[in-house]
Protein backbone atom coordinates (compact mmCIF):
# COMPACT_ATOMS: atom_id res chain seq x y z
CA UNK A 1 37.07 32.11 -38.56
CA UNK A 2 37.83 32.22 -42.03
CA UNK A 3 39.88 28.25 -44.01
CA UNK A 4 42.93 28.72 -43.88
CA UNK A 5 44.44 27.14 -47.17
CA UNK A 6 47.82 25.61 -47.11
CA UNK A 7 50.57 26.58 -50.08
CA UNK A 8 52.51 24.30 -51.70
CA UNK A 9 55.56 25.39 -53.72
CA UNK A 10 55.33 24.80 -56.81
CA UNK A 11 58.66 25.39 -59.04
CA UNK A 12 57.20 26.76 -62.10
CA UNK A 13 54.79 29.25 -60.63
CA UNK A 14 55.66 30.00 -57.08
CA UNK A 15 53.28 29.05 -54.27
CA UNK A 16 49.77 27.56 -54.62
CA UNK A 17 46.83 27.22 -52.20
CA UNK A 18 45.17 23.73 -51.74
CA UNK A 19 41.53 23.00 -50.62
CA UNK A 20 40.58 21.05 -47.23
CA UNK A 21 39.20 18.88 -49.88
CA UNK A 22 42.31 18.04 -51.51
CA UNK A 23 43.75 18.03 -47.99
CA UNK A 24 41.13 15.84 -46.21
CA UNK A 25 41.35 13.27 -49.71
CA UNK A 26 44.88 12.98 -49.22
CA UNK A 27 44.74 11.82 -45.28
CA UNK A 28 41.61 10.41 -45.63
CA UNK A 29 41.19 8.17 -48.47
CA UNK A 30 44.25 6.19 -47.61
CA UNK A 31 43.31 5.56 -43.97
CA UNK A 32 39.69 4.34 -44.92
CA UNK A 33 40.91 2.18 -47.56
CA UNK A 34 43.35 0.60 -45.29
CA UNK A 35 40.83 0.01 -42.30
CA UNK A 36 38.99 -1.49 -45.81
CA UNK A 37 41.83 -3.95 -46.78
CA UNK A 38 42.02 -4.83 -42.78
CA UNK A 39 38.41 -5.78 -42.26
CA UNK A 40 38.90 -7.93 -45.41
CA UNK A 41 41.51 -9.35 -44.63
CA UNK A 42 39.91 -9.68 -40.64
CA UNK A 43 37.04 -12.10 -42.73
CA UNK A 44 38.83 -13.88 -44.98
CA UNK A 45 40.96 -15.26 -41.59
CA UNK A 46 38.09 -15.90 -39.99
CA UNK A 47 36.60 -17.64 -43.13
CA UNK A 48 40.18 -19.55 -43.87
CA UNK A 49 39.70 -21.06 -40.07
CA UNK A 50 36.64 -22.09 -40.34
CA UNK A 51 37.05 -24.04 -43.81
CA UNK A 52 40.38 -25.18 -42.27
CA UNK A 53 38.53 -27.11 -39.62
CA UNK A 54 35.39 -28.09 -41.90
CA UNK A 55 37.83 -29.28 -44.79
CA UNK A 56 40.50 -31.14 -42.10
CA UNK A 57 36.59 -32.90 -41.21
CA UNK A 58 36.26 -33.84 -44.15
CA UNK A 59 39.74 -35.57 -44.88
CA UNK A 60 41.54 -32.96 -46.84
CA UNK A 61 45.19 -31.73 -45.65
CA UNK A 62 45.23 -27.83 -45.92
CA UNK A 63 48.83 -26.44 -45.39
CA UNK A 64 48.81 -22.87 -46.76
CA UNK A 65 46.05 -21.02 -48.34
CA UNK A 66 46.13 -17.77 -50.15
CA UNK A 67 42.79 -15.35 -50.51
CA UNK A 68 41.55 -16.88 -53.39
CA UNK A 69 42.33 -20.30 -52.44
CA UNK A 70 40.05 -19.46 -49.65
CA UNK A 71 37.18 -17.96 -51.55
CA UNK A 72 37.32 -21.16 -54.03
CA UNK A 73 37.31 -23.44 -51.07
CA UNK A 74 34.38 -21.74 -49.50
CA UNK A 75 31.92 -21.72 -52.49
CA UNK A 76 32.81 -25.22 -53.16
CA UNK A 77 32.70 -26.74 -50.10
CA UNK A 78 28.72 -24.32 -49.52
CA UNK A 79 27.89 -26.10 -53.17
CA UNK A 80 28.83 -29.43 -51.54
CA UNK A 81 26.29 -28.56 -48.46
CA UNK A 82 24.11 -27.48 -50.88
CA UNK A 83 23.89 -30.77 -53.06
CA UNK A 84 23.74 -32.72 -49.89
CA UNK A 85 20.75 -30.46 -48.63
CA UNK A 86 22.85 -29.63 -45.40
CA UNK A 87 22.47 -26.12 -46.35
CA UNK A 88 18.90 -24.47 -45.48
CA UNK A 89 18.05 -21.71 -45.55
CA UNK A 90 14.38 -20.90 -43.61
CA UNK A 91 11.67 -20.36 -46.25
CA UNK A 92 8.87 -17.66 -45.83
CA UNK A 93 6.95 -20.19 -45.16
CA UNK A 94 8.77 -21.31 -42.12
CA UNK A 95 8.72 -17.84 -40.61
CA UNK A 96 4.64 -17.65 -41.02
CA UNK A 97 4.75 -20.77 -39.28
CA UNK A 98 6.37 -19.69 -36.23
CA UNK A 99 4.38 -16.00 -36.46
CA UNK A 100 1.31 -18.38 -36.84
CA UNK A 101 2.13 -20.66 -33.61
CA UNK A 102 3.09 -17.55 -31.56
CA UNK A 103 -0.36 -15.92 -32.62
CA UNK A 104 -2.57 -19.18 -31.67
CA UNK A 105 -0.78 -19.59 -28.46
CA UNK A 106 -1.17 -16.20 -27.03
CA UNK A 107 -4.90 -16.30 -28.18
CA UNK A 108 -5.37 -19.07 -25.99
CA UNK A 109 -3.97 -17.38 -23.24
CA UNK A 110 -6.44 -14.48 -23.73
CA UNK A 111 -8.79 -16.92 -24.01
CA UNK A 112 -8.28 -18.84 -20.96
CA UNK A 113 -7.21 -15.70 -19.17
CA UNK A 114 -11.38 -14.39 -20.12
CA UNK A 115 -12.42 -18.03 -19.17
CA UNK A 116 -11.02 -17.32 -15.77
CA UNK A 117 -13.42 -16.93 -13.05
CA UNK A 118 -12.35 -13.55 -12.11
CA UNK A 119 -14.72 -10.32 -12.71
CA UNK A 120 -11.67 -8.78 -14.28
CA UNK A 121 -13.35 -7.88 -17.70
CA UNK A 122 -16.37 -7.00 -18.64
CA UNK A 123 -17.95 -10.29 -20.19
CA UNK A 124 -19.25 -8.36 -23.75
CA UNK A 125 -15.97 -6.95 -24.16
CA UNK A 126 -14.43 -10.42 -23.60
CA UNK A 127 -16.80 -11.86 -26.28
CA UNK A 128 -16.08 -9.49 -28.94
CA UNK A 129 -12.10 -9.75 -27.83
CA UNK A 130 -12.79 -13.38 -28.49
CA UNK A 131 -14.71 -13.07 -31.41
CA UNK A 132 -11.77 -10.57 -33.50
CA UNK A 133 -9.04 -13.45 -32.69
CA UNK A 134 -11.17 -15.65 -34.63
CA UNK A 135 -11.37 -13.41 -37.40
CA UNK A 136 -7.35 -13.28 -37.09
CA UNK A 137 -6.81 -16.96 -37.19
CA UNK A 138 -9.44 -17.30 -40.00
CA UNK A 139 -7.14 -14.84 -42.06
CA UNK A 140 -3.89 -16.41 -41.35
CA UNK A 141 -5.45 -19.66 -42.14
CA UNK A 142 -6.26 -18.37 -45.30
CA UNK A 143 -3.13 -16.78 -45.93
CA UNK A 144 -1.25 -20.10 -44.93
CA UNK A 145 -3.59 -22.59 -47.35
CA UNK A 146 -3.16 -19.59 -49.94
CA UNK A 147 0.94 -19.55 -49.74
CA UNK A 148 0.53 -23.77 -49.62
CA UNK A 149 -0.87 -23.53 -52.97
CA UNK A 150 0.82 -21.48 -54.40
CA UNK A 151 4.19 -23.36 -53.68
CA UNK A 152 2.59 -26.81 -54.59
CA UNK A 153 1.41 -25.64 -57.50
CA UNK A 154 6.18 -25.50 -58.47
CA UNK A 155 5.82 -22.06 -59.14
CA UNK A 156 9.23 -21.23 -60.44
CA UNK A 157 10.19 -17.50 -60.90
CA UNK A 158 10.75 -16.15 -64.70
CA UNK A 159 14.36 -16.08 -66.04
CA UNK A 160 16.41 -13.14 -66.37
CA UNK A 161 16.81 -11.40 -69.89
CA UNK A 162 19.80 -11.68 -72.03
CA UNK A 163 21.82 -8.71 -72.76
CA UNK A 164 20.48 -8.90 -76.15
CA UNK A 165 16.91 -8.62 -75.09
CA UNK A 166 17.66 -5.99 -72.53
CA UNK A 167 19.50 -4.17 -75.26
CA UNK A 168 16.33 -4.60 -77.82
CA UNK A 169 14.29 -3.29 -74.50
CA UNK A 170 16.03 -0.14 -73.96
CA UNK A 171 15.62 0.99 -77.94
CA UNK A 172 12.14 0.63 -77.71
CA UNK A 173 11.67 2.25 -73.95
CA UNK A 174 10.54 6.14 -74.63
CA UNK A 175 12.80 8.25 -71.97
CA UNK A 176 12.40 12.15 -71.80
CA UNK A 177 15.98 12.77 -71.96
């Protein structure tokens, strides 16, 4: 089955066919940029509640609030947190940590499981089972004393360019075009 085309009249030159693109633009684009606004507008009530209740915590009488009353609110009152060190975030390091605990514990389960008087497993297979969780502990213990060091040692990450040496950077990069 062939598009069919809609016509529009058009005074000047009679009748003119318009695309499903045009058509499905026209519906379209204003429906998804509504359901847009609304799930904006969904978070930023969500988010003026909650800063409501932290800010009426905190002493301060909030009567009516537009959007960017609550967006100023928010950042200031997480830069509060912030300075106060109420607001942390997990590190990497944090996250080995628990991946690190979680590994040693269920290699001491395997290890008490082999341990166990049963004829279950075949006792050179156990050993070299055994012998490979090592190895993996070893690693992550290097890994972990490796990642300590590297944080002690205040590593602080390099700052971002200016515009003015990005600029002198992109008159000096070669590009094929």
């Amino acid at each position: 089955m062939a598009p069919t085309a809609y016509m529009v009249q058009n005074s000047e030159y009679g009748e003119e066919p318009i695309s499903r693109t045009y058509q499905y633009r026209k519906v379209m684009k204003p429906m998804l940029e509504r359901k847009r606004r609304a799930r904006i507008n969904r978070c930023l009530d969500e988010l003026k509640e909650l800063m409501v209740t932290a800010l009426q915590s905190e002493g301060e009488n909030v009567s009516k609030l537009e959007k960017a009353d609550i967006l100023e609110l928010t950042v200031r009152h997480l830069h509060n947190l912030k300075r106060q060190h109420q607001l942390i975030l997990p590190s990497e390091q944090s996250y080995a940590d628990r991946f690190r605990a979680g590994f040693t514990h269920c290699a001491q389960e395997v290890s008490q499981f082999l341990s166990s008087p049963k004829d279950c497993v075949d006792p050179a297979a156990g050993r070299k089972l055994l012998q490979h969780l090592g190895s993996c502990m070893r690693q992550l213990d290097c890994v972990s004393q490796m990642h300590y060091a590297h944080h002690v040692q205040g590593y602080t990450p390099p700052l971002s360019p200016s515009s003015t040496e990005v600029a002198n950077q992109n008159q000096k990069m070669w590009r094929p075009w």
